[in-house]
PDB file of N, CA and C in Angstrom:
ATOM      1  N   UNK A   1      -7.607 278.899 207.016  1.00  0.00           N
ATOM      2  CA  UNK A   1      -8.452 278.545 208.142  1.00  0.00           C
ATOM      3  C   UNK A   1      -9.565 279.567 208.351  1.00  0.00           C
ATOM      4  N   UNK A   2      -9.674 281.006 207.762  1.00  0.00           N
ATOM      5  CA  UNK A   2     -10.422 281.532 207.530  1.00  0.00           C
ATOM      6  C   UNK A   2     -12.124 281.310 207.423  1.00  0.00           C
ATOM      7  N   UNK A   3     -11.659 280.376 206.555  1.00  0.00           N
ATOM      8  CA  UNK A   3     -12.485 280.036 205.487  1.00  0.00           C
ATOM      9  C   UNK A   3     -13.269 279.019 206.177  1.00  0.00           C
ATOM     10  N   UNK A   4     -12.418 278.326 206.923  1.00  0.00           N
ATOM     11  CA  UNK A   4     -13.057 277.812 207.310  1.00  0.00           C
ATOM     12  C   UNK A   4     -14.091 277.753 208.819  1.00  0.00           C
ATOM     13  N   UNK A   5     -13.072 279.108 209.352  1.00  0.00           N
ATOM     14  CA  UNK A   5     -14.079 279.721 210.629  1.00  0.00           C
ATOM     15  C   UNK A   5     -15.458 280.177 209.747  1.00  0.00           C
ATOM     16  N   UNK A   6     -15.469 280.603 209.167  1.00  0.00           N
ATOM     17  CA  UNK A   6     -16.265 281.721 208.444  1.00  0.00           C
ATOM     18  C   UNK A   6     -17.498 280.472 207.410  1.00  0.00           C
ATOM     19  N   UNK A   7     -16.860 279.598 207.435  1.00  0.00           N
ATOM     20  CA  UNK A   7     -18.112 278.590 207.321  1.00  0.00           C
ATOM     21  C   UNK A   7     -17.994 278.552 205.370  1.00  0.00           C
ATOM     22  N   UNK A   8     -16.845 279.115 204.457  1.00  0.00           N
ATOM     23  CA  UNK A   8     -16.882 279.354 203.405  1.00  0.00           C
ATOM     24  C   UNK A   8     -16.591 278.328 202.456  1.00  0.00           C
ATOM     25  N   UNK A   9     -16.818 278.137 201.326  1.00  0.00           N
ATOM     26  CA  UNK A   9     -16.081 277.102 200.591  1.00  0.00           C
ATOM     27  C   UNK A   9     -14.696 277.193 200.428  1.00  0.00           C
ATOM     28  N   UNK A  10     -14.060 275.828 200.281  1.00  0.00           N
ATOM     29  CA  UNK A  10     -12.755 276.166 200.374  1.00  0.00           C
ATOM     30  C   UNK A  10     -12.028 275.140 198.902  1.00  0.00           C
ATOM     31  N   UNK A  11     -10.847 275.887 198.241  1.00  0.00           N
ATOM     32  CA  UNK A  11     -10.777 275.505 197.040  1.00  0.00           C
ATOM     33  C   UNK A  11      -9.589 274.289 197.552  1.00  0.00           C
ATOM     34  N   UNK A  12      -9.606 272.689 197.367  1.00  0.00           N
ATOM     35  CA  UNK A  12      -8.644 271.683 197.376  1.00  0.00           C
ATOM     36  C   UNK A  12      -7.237 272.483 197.726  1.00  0.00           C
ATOM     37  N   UNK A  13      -7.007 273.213 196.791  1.00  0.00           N
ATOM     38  CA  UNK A  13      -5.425 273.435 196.408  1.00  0.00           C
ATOM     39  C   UNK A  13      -5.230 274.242 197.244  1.00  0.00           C
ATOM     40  N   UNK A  14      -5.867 275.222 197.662  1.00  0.00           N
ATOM     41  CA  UNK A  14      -5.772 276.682 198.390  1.00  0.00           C
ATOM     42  C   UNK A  14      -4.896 276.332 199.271  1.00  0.00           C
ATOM     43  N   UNK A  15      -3.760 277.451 199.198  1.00  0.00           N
ATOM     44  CA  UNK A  15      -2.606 277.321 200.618  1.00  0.00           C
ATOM     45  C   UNK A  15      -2.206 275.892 200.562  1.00  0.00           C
ATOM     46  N   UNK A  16      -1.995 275.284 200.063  1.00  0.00           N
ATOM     47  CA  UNK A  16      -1.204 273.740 199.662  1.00  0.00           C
ATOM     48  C   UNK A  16      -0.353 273.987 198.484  1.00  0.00           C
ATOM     49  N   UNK A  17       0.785 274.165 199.221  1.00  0.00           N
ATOM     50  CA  UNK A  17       2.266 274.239 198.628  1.00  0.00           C
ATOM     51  C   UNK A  17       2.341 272.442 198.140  1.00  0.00           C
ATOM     52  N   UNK A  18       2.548 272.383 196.961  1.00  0.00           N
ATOM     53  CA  UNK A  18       3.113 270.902 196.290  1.00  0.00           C
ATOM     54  C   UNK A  18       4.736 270.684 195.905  1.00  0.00           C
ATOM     55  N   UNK A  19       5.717 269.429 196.845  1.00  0.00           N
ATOM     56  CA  UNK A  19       7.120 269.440 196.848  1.00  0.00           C
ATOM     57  C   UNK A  19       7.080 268.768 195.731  1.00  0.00           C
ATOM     58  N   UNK A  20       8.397 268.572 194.941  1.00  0.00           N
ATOM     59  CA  UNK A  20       8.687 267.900 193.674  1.00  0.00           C
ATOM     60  C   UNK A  20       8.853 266.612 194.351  1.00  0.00           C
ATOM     61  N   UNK A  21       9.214 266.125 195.574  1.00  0.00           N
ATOM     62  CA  UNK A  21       9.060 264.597 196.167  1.00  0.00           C
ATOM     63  C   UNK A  21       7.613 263.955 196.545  1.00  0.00           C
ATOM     64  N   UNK A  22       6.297 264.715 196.287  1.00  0.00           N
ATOM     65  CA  UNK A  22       5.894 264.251 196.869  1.00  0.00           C
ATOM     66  C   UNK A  22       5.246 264.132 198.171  1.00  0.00           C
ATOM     67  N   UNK A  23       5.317 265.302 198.540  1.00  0.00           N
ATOM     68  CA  UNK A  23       5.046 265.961 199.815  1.00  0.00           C
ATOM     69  C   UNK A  23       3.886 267.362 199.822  1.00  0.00           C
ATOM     70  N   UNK A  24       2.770 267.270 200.250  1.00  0.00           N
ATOM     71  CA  UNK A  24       2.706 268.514 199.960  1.00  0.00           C
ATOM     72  C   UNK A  24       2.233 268.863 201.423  1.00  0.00           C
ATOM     73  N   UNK A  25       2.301 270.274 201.733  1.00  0.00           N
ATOM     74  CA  UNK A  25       2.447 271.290 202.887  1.00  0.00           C
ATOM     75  C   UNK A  25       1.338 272.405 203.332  1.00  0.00           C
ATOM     76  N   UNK A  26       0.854 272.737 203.931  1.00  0.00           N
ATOM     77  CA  UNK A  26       0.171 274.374 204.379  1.00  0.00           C
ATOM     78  C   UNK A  26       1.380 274.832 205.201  1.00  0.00           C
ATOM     79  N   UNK A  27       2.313 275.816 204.905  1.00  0.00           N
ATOM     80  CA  UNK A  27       3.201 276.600 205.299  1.00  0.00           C
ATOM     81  C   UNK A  27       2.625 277.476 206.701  1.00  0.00           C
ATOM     82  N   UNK A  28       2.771 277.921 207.696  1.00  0.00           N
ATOM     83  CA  UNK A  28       2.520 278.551 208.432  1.00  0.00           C
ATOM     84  C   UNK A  28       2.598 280.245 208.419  1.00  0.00           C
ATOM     85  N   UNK A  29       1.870 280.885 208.494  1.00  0.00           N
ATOM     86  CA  UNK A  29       2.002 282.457 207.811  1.00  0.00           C
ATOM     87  C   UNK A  29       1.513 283.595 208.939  1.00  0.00           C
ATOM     88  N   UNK A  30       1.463 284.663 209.106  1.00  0.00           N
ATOM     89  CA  UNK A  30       1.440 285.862 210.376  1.00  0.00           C
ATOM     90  C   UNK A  30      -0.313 285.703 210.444  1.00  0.00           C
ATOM     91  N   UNK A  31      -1.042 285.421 209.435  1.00  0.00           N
ATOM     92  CA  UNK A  31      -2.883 285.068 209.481  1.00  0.00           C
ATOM     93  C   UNK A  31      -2.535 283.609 210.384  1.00  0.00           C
ATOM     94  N   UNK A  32      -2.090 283.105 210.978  1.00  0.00           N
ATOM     95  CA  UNK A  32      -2.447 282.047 211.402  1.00  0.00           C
ATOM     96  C   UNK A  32      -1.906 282.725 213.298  1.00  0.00           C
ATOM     97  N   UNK A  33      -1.196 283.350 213.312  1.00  0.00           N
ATOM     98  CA  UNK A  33      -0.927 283.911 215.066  1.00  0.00           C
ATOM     99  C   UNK A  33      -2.034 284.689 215.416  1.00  0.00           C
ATOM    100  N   UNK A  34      -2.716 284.962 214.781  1.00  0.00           N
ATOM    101  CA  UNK A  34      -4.416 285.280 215.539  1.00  0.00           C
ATOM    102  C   UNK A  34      -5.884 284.641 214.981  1.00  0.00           C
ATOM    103  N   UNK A  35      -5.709 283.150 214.748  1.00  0.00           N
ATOM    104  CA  UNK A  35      -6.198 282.540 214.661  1.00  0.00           C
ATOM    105  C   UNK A  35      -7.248 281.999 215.766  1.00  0.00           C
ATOM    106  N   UNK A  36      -6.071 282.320 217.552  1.00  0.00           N
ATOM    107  CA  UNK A  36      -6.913 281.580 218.236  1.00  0.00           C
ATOM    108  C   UNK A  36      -7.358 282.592 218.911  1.00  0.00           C
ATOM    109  N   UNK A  37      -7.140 283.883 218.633  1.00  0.00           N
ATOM    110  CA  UNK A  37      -7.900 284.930 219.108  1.00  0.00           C
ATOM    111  C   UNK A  37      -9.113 285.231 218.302  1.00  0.00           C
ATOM    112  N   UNK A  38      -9.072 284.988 217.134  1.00  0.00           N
ATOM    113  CA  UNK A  38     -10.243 284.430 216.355  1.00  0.00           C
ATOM    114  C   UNK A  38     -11.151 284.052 216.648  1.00  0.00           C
ATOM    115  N   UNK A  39     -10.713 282.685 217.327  1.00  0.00           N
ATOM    116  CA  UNK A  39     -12.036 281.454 217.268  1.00  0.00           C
ATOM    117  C   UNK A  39     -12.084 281.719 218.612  1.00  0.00           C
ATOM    118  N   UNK A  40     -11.968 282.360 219.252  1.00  0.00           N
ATOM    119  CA  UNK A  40     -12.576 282.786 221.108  1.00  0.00           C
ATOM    120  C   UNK A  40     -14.210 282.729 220.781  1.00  0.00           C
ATOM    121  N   UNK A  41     -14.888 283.370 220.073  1.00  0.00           N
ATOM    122  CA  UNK A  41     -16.068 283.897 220.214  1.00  0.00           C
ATOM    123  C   UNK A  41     -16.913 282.579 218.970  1.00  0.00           C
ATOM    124  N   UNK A  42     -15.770 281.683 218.206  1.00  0.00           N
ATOM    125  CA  UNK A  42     -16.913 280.683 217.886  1.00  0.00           C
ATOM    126  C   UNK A  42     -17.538 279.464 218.274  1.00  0.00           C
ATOM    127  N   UNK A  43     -18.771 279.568 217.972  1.00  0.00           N
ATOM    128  CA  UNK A  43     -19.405 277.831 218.338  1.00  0.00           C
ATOM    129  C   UNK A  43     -18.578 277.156 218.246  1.00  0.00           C
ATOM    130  N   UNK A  44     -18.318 275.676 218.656  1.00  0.00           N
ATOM    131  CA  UNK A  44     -17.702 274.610 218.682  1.00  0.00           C
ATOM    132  C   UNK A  44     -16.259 274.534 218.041  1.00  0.00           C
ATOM    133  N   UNK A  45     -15.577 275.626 218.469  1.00  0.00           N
ATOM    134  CA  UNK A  45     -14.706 275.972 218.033  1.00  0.00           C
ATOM    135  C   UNK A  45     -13.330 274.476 217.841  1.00  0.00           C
ATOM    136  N   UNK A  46     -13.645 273.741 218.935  1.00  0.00           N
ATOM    137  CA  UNK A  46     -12.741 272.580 218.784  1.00  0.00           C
ATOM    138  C   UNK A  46     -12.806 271.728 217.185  1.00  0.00           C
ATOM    139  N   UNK A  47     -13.909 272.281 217.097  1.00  0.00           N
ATOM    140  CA  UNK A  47     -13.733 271.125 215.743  1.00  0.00           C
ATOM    141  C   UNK A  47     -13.917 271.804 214.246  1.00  0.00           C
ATOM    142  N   UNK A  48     -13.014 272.971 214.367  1.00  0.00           N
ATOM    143  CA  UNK A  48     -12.659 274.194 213.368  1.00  0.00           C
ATOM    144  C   UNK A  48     -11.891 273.050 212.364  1.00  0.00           C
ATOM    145  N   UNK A  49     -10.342 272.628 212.697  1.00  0.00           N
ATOM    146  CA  UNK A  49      -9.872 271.972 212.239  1.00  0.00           C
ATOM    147  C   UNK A  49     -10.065 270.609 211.903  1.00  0.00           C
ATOM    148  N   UNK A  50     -10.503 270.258 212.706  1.00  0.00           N
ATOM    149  CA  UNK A  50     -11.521 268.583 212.379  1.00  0.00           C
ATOM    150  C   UNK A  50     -12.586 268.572 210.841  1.00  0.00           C
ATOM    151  N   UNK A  51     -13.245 269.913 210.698  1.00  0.00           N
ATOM    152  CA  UNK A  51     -13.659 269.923 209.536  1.00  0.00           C
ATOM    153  C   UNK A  51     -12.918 270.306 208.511  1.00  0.00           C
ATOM    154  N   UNK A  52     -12.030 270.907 208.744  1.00  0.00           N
ATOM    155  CA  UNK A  52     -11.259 271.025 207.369  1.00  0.00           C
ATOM    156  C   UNK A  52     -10.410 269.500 206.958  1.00  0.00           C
ATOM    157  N   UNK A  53     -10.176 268.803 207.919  1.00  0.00           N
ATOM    158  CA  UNK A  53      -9.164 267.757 207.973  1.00  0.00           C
ATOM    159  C   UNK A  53     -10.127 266.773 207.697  1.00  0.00           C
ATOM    160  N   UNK A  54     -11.632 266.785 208.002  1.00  0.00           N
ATOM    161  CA  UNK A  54     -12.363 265.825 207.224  1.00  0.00           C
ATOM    162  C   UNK A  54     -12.533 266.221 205.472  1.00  0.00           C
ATOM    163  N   UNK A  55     -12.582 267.495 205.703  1.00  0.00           N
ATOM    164  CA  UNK A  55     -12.744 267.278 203.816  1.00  0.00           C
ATOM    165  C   UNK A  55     -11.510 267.184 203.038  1.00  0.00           C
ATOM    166  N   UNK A  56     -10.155 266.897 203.732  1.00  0.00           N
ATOM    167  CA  UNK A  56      -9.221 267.276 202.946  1.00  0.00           C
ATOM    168  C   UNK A  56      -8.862 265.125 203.280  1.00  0.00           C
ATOM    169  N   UNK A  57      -8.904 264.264 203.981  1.00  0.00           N
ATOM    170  CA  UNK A  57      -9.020 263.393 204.011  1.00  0.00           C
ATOM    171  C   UNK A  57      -8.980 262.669 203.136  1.00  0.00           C
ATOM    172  N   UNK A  58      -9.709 262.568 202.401  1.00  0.00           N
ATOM    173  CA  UNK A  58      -9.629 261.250 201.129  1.00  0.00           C
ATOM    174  C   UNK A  58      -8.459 261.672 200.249  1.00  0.00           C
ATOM    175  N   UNK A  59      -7.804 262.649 200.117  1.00  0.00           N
ATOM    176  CA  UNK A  59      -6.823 263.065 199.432  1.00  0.00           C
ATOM    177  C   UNK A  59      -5.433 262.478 199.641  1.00  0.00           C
ATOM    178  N   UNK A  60      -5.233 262.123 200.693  1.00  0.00           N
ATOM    179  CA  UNK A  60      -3.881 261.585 201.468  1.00  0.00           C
ATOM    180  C   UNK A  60      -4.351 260.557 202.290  1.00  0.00           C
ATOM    181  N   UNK A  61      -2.728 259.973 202.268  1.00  0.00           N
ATOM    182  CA  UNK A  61      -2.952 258.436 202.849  1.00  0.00           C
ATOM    183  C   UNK A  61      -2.740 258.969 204.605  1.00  0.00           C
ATOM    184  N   UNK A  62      -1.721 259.901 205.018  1.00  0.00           N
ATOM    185  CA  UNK A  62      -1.160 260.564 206.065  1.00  0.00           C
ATOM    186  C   UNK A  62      -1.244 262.114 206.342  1.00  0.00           C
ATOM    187  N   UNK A  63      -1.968 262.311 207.467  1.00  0.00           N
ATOM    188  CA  UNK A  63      -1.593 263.745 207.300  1.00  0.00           C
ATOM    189  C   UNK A  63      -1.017 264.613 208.801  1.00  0.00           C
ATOM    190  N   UNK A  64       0.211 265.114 208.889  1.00  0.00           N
ATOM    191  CA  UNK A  64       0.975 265.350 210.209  1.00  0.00           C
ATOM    192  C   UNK A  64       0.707 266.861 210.379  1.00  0.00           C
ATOM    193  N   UNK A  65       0.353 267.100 211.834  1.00  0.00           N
ATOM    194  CA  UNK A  65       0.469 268.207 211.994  1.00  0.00           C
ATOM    195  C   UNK A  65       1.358 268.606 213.070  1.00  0.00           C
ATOM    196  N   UNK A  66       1.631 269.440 212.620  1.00  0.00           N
ATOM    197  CA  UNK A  66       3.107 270.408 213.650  1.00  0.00           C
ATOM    198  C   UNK A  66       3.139 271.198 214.608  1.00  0.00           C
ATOM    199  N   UNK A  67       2.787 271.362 215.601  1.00  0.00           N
ATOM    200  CA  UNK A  67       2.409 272.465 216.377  1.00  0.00           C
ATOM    201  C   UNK A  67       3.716 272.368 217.515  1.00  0.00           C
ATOM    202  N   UNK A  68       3.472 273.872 218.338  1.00  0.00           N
ATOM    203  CA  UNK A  68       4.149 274.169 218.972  1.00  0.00           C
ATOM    204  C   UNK A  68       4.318 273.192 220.179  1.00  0.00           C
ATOM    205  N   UNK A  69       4.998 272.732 221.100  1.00  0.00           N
ATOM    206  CA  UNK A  69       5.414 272.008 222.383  1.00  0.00           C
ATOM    207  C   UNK A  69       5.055 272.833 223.361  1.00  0.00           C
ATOM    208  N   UNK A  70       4.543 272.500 224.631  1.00  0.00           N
ATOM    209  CA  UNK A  70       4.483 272.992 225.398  1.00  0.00           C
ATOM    210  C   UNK A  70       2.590 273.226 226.260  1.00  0.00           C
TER     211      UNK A  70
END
């Protein structure tokens, strides 16, 4: 997500763990718990993830995201 605050190219595969079923994943890692202390200070910060999830789109039929409750 770096990469993608930072406005950088980002490689398909990068951080996409692939399951032998069929599944594949971005694992959650200690760079992602100051993520939103991060994006405090960027432009349009709401749609950080909206652009990554548009270019990763045509790739998958479904894509779920997991976040915390509350």
């Amino acid at each position: 997500m770096e990469k993608v605050i930072n406005d950088e190219s980002i490689d398909d595969n990068e951080e996409i763990m692939h399951h032998e079923e069929g599944v594949d994943f971005i694992p959650a890692n200690i760079e992602l718990a100051g993520l939103e202390t991060a994006l405090v200070g960027v432009m349009s910060r709401e749609f950080v993830l909206k652009s990554y999830l548009d270019h990763m789109k045509d790739k998958y039929d479904y894509m779920l995201i997991d976040c915390l409750c509350g």
